[in-house]
ModelCIF file with pLDDT and N, C-alpha, C, O atoms, coordinates in Angstrom:
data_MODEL
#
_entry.id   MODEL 
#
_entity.id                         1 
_entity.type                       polymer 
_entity.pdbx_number_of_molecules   1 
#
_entity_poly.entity_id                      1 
_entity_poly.type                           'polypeptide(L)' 
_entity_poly.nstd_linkage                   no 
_entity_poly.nstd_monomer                   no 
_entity_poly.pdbx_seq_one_letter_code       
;(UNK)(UNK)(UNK)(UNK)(UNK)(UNK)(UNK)(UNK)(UNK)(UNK)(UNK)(UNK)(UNK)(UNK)(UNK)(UNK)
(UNK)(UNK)(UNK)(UNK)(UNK)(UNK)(UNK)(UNK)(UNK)(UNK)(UNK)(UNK)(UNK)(UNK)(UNK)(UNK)
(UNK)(UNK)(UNK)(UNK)(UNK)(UNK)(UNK)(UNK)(UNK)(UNK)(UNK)(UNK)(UNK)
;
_entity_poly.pdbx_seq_one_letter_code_can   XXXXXXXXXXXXXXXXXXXXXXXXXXXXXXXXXXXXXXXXXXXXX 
_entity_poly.pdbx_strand_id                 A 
#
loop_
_entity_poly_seq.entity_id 
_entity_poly_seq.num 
_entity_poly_seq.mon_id 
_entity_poly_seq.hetero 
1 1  UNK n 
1 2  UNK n 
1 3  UNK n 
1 4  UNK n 
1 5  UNK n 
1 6  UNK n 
1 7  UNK n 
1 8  UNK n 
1 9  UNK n 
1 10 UNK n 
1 11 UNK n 
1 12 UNK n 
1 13 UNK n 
1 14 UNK n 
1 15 UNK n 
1 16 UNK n 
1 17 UNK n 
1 18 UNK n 
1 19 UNK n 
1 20 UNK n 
1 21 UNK n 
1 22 UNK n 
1 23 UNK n 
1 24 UNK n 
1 25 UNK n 
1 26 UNK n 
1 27 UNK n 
1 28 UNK n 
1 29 UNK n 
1 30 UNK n 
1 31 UNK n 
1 32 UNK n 
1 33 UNK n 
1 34 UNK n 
1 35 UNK n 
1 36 UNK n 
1 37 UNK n 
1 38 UNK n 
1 39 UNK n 
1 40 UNK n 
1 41 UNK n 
1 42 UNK n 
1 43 UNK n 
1 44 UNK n 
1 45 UNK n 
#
_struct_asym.id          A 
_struct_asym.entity_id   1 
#
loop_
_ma_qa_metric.id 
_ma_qa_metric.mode 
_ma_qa_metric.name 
_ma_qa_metric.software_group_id 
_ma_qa_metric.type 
1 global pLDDT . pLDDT 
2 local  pLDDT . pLDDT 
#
_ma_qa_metric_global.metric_id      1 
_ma_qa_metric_global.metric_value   86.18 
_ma_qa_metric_global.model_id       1 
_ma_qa_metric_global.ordinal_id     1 
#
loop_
_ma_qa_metric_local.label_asym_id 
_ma_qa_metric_local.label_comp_id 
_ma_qa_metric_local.label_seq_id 
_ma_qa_metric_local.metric_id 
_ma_qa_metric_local.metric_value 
_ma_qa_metric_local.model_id 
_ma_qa_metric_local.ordinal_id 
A UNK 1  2 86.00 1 1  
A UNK 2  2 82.00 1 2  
A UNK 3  2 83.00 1 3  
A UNK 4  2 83.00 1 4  
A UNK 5  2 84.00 1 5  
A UNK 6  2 76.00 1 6  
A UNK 7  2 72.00 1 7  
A UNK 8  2 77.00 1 8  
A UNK 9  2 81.00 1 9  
A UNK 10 2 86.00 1 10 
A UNK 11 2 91.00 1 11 
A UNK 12 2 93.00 1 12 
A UNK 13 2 95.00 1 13 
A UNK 14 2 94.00 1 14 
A UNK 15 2 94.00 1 15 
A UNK 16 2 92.00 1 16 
A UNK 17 2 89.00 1 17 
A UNK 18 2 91.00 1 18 
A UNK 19 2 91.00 1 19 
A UNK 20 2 92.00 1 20 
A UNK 21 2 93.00 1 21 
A UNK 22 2 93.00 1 22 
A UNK 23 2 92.00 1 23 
A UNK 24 2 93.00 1 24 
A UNK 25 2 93.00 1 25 
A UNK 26 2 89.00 1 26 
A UNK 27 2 89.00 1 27 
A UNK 28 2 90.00 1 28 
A UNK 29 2 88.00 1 29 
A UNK 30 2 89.00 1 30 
A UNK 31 2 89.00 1 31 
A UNK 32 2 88.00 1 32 
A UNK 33 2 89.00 1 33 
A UNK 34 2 90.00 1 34 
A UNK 35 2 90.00 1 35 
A UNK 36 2 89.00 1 36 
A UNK 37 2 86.00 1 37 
A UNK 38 2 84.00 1 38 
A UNK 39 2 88.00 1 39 
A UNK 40 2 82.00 1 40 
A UNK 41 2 83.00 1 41 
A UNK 42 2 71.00 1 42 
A UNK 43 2 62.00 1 43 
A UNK 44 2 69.00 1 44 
A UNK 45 2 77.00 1 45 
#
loop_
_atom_site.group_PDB 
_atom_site.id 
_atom_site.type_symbol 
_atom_site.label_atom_id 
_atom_site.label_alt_id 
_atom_site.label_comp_id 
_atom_site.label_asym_id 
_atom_site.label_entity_id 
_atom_site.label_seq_id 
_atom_site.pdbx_PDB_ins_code 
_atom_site.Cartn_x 
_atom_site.Cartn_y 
_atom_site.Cartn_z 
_atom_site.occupancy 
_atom_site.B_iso_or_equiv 
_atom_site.pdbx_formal_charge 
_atom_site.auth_seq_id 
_atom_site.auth_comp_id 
_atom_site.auth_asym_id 
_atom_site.auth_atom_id 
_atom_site.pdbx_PDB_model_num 
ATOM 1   N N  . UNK A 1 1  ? 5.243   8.668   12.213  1.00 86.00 ? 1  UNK A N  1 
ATOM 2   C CA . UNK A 1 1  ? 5.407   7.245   12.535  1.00 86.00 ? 1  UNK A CA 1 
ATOM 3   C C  . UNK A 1 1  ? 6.838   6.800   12.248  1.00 86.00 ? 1  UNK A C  1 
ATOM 4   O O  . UNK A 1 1  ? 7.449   5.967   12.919  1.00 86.00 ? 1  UNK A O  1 
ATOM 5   N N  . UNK A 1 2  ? 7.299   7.435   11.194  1.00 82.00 ? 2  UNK A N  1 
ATOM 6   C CA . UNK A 1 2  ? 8.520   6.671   10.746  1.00 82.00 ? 2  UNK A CA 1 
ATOM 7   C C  . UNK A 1 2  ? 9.781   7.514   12.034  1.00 82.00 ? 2  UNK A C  1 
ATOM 8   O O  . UNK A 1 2  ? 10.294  6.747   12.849  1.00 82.00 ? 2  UNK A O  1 
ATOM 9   N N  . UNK A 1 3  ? 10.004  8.390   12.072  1.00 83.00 ? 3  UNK A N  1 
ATOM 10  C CA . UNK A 1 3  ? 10.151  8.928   13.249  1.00 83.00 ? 3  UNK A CA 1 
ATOM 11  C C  . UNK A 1 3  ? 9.980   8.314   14.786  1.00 83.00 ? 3  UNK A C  1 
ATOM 12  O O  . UNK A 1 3  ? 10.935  8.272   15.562  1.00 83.00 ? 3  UNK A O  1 
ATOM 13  N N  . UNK A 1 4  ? 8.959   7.953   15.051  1.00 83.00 ? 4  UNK A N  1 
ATOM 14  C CA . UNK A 1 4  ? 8.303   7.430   16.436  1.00 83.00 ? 4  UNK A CA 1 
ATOM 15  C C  . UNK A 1 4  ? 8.692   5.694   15.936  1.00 83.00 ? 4  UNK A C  1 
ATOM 16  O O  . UNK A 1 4  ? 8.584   4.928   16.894  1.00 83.00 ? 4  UNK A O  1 
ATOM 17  N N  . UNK A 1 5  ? 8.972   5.237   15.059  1.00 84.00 ? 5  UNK A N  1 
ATOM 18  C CA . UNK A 1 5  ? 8.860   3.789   14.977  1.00 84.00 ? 5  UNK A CA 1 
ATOM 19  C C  . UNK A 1 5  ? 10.338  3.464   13.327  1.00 84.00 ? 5  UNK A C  1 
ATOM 20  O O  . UNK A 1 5  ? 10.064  3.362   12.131  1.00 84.00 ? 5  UNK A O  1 
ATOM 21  N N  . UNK A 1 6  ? 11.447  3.411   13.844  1.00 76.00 ? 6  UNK A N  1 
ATOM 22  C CA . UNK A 1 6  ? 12.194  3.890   12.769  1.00 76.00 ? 6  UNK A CA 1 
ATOM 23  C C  . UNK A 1 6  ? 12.349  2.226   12.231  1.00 76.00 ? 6  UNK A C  1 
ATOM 24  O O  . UNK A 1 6  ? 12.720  1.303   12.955  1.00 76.00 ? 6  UNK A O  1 
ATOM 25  N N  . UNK A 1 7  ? 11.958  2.108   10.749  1.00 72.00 ? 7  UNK A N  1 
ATOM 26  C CA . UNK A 1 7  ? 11.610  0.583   10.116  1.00 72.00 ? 7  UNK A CA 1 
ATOM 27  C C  . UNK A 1 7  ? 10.076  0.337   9.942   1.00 72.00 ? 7  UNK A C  1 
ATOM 28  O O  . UNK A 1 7  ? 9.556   -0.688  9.503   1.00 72.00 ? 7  UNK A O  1 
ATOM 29  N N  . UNK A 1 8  ? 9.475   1.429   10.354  1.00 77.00 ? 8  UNK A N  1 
ATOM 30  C CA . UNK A 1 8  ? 8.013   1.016   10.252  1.00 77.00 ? 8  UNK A CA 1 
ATOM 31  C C  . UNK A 1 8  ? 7.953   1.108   9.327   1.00 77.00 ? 8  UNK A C  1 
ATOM 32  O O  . UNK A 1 8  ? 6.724   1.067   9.258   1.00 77.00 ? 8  UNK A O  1 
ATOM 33  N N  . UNK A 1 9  ? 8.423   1.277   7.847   1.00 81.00 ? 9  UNK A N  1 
ATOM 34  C CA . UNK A 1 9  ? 7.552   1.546   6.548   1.00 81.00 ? 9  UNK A CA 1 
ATOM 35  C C  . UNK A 1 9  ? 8.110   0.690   5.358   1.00 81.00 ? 9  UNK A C  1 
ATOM 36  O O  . UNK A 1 9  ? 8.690   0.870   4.287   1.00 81.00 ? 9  UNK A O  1 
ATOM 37  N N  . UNK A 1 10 ? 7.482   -0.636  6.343   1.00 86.00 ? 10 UNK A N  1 
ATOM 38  C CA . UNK A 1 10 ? 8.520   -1.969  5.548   1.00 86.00 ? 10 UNK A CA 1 
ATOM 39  C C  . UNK A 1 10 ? 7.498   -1.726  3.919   1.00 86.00 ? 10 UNK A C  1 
ATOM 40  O O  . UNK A 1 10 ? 6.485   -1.047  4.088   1.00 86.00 ? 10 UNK A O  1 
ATOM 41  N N  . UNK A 1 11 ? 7.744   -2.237  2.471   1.00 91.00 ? 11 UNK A N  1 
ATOM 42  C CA . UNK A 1 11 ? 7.566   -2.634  1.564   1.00 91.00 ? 11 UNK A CA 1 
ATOM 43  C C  . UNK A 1 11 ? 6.354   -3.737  1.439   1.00 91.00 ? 11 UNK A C  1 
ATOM 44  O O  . UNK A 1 11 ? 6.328   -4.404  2.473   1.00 91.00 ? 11 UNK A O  1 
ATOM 45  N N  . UNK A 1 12 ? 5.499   -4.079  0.647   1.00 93.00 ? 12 UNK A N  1 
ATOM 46  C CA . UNK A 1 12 ? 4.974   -5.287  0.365   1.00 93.00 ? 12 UNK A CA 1 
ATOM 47  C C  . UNK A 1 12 ? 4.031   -4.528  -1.160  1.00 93.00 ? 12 UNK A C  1 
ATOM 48  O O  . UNK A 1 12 ? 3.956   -3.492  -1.821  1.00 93.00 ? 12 UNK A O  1 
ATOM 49  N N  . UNK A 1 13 ? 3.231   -6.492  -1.015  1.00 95.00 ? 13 UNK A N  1 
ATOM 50  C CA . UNK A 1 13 ? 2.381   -6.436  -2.408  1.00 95.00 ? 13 UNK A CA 1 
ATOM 51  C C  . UNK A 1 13 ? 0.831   -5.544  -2.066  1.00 95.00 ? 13 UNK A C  1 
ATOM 52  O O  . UNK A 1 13 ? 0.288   -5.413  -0.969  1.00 95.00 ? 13 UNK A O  1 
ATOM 53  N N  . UNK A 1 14 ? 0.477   -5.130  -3.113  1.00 94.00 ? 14 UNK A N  1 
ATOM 54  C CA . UNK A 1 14 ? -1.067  -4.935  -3.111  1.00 94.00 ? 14 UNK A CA 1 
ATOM 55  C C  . UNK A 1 14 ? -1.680  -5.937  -3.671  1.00 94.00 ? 14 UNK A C  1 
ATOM 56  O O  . UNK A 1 14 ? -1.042  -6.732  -4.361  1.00 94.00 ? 14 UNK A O  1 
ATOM 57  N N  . UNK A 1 15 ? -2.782  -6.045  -3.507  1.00 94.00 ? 15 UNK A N  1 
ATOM 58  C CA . UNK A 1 15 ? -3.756  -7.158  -3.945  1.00 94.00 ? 15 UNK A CA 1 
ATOM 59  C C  . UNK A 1 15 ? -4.599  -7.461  -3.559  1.00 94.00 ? 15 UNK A C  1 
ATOM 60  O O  . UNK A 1 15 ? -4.633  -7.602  -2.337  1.00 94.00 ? 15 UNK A O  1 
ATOM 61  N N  . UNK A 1 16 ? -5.977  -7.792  -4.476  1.00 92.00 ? 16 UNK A N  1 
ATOM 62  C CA . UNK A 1 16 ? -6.964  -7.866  -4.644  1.00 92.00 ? 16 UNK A CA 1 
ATOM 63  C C  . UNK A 1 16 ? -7.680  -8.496  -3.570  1.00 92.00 ? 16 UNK A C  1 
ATOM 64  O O  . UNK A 1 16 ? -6.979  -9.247  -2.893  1.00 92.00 ? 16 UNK A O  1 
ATOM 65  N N  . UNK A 1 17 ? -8.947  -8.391  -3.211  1.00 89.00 ? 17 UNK A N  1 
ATOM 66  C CA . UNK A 1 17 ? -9.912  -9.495  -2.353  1.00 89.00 ? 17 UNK A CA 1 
ATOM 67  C C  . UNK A 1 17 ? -9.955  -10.844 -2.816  1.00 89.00 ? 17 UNK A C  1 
ATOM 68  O O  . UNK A 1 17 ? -10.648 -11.624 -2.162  1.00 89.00 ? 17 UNK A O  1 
ATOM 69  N N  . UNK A 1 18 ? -9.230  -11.351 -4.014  1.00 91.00 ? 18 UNK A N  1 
ATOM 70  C CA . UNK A 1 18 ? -8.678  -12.619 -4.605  1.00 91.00 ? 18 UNK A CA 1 
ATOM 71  C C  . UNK A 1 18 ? -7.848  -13.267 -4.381  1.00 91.00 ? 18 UNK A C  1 
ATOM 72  O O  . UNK A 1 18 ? -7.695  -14.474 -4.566  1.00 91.00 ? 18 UNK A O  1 
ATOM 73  N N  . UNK A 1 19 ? -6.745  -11.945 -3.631  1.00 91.00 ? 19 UNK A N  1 
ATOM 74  C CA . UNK A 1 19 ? -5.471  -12.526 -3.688  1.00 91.00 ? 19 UNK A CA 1 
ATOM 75  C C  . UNK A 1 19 ? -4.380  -11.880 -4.746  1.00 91.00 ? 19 UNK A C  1 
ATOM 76  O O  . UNK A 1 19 ? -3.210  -11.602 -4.482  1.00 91.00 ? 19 UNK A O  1 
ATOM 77  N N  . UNK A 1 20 ? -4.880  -11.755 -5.683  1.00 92.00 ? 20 UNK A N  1 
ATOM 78  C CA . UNK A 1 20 ? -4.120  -11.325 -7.398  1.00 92.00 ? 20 UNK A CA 1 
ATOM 79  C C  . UNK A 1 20 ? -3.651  -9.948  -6.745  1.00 92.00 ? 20 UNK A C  1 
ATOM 80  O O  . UNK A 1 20 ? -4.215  -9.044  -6.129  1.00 92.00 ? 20 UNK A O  1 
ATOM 81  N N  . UNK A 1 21 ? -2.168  -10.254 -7.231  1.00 93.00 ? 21 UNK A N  1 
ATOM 82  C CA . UNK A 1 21 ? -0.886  -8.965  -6.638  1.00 93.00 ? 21 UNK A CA 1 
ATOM 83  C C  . UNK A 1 21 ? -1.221  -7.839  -7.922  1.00 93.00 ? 21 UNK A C  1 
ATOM 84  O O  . UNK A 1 21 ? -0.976  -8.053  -9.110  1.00 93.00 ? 21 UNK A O  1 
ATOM 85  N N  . UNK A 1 22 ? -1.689  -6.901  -7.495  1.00 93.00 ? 22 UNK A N  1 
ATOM 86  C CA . UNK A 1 22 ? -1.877  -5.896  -8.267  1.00 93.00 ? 22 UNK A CA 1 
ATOM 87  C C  . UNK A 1 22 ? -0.496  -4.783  -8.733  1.00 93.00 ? 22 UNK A C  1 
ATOM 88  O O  . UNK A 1 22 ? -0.518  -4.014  -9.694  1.00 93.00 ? 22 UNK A O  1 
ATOM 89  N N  . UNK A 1 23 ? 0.665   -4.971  -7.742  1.00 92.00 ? 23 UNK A N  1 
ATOM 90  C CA . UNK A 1 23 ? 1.493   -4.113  -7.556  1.00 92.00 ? 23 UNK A CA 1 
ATOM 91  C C  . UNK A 1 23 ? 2.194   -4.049  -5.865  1.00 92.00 ? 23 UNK A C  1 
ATOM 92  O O  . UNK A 1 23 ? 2.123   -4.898  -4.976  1.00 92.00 ? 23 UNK A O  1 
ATOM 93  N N  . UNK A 1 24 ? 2.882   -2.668  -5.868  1.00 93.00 ? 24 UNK A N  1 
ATOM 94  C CA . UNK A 1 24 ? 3.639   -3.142  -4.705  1.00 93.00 ? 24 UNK A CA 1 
ATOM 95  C C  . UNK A 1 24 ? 3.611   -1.734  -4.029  1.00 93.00 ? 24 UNK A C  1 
ATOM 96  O O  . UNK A 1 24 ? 3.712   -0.646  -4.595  1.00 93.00 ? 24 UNK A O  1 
ATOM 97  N N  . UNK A 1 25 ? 3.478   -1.947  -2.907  1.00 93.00 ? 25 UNK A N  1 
ATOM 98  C CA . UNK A 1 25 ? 3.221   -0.531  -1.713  1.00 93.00 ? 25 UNK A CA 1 
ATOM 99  C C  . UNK A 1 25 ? 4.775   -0.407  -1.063  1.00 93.00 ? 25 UNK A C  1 
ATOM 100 O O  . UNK A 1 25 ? 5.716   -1.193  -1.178  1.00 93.00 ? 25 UNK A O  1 
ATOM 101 N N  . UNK A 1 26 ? 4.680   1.045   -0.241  1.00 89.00 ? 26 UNK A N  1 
ATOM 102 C CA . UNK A 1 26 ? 6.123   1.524   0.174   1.00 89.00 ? 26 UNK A CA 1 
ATOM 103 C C  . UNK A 1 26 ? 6.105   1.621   2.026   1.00 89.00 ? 26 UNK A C  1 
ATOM 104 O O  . UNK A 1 26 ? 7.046   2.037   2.701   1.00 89.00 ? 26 UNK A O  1 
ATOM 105 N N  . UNK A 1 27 ? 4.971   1.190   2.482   1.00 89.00 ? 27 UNK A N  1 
ATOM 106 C CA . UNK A 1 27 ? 4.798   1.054   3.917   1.00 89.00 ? 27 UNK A CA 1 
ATOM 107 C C  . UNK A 1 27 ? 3.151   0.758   3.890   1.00 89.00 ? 27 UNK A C  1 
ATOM 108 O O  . UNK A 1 27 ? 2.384   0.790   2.927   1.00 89.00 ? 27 UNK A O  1 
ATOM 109 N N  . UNK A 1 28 ? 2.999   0.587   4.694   1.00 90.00 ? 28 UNK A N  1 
ATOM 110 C CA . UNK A 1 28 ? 1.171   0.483   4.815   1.00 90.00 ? 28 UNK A CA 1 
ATOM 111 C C  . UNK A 1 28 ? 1.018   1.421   6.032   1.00 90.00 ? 28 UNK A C  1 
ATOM 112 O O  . UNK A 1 28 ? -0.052  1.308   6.630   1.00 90.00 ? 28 UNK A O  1 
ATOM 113 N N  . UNK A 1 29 ? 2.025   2.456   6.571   1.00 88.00 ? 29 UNK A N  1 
ATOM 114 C CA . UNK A 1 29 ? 1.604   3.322   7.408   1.00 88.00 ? 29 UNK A CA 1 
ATOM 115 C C  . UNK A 1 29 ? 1.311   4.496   6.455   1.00 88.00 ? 29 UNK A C  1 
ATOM 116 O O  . UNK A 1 29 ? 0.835   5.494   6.995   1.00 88.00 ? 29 UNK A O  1 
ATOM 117 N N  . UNK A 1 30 ? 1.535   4.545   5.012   1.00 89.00 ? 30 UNK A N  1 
ATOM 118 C CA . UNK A 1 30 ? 1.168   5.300   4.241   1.00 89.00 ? 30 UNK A CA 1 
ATOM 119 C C  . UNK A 1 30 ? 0.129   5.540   4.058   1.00 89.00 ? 30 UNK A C  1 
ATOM 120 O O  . UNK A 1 30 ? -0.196  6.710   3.855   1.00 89.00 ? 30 UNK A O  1 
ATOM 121 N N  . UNK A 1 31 ? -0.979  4.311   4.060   1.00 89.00 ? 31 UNK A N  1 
ATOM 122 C CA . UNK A 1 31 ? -2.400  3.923   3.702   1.00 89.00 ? 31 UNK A CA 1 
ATOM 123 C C  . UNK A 1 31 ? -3.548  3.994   4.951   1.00 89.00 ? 31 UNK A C  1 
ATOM 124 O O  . UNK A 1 31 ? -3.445  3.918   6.175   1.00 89.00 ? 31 UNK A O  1 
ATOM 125 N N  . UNK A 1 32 ? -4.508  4.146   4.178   1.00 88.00 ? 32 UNK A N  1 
ATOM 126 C CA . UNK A 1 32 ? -6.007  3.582   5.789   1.00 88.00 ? 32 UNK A CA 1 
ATOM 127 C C  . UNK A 1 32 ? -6.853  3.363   4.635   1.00 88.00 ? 32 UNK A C  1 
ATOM 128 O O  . UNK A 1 32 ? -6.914  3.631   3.436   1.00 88.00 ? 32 UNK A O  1 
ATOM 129 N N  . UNK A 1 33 ? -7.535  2.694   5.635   1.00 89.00 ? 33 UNK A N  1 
ATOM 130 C CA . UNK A 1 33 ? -9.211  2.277   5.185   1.00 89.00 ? 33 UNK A CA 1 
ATOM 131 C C  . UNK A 1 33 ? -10.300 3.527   4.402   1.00 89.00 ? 33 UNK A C  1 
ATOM 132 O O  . UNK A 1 33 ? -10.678 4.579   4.918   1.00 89.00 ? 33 UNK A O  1 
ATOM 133 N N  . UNK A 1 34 ? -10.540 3.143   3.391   1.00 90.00 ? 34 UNK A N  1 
ATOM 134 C CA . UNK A 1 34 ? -11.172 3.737   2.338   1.00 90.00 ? 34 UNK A CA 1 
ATOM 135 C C  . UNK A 1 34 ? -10.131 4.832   1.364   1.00 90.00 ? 34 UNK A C  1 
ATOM 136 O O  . UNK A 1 34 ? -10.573 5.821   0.779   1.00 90.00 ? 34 UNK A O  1 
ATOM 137 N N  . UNK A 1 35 ? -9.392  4.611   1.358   1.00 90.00 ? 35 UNK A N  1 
ATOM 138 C CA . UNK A 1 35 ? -8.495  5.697   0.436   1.00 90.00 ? 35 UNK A CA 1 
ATOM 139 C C  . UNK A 1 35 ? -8.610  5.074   -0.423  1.00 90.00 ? 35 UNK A C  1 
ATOM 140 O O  . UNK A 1 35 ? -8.911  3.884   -0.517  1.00 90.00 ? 35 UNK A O  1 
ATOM 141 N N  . UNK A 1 36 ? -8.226  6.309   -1.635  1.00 89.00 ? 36 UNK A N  1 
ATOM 142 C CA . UNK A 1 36 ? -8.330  5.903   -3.239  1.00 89.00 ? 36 UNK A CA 1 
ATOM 143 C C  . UNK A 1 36 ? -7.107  6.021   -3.957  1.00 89.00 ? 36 UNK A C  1 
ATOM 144 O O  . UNK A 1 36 ? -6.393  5.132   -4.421  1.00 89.00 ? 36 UNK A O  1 
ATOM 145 N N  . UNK A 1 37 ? -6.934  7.645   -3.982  1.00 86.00 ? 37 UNK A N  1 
ATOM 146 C CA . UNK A 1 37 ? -5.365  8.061   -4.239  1.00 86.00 ? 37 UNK A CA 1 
ATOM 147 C C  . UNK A 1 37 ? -3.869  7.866   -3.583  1.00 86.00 ? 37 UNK A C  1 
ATOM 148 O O  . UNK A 1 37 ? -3.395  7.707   -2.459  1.00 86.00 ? 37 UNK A O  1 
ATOM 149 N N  . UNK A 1 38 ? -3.330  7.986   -5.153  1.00 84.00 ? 38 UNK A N  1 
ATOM 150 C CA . UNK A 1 38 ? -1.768  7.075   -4.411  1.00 84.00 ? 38 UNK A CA 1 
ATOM 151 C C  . UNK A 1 38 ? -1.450  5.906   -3.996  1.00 84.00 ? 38 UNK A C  1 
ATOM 152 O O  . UNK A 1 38 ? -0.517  5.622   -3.245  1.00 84.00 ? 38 UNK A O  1 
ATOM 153 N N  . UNK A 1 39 ? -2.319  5.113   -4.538  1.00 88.00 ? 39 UNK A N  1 
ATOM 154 C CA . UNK A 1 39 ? -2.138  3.626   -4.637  1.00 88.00 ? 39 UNK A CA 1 
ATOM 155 C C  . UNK A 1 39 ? -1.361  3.712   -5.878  1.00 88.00 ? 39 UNK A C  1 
ATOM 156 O O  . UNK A 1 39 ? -0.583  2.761   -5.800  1.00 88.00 ? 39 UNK A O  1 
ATOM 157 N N  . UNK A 1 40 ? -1.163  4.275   -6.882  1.00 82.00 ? 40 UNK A N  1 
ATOM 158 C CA . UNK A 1 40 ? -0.146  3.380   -8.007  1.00 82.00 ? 40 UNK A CA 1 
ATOM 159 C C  . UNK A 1 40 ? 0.220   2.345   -8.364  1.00 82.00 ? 40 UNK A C  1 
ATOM 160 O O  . UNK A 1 40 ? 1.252   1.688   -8.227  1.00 82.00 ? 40 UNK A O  1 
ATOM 161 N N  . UNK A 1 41 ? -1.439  2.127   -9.229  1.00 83.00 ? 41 UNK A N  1 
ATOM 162 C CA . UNK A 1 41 ? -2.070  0.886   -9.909  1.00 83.00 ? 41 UNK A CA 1 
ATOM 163 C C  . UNK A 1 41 ? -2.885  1.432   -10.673 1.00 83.00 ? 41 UNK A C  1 
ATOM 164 O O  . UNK A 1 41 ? -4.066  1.381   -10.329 1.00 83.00 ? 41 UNK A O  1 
ATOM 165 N N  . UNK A 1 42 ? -2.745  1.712   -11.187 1.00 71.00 ? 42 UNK A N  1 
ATOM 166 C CA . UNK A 1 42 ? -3.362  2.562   -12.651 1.00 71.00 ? 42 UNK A CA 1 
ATOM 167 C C  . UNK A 1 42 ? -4.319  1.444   -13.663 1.00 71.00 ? 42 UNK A C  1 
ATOM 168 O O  . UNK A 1 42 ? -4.558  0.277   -13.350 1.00 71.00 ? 42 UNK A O  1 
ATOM 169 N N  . UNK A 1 43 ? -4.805  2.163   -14.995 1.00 62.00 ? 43 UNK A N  1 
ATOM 170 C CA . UNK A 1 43 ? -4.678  1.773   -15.877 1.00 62.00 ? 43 UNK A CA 1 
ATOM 171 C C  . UNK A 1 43 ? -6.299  0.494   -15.646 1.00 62.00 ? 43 UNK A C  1 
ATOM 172 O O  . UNK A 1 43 ? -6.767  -0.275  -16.486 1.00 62.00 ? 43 UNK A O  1 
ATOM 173 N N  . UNK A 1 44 ? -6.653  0.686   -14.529 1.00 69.00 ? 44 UNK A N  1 
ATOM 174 C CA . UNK A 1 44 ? -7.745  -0.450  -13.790 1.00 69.00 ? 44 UNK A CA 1 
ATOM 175 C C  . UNK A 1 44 ? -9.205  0.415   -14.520 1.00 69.00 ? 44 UNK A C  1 
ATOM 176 O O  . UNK A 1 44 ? -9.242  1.621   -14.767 1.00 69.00 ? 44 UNK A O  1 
ATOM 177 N N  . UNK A 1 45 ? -10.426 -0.676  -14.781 1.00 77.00 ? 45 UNK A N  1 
ATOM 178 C CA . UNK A 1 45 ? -11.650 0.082   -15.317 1.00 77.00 ? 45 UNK A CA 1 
ATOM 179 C C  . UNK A 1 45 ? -12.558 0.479   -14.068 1.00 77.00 ? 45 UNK A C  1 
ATOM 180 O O  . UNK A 1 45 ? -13.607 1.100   -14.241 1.00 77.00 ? 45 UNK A O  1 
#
């Protein structure tokens, strides 16, 4: 993607179904629906 779309792997917040910024992501072409690992937000029960 970053390749095929060069700027696609803008920065933003993570956060909750609340709203509450948990931390901060490095593209969201990194991510999909249902993943667990490599979010880097730790330390959660």
């Amino acid at each position: 993607i970053k390749k095929l779309r060069p700027g696609a792997a803008s920065p933003g917040e993570i956060v909750d179904v609340e709203g509450k910024r948990l931390g901060f992501h490095d593209g969201l072409i990194h991510y999909t629906v249902g993943q667990r690992r490599g979010l880097g937000i730790g330390g959660l029960r």
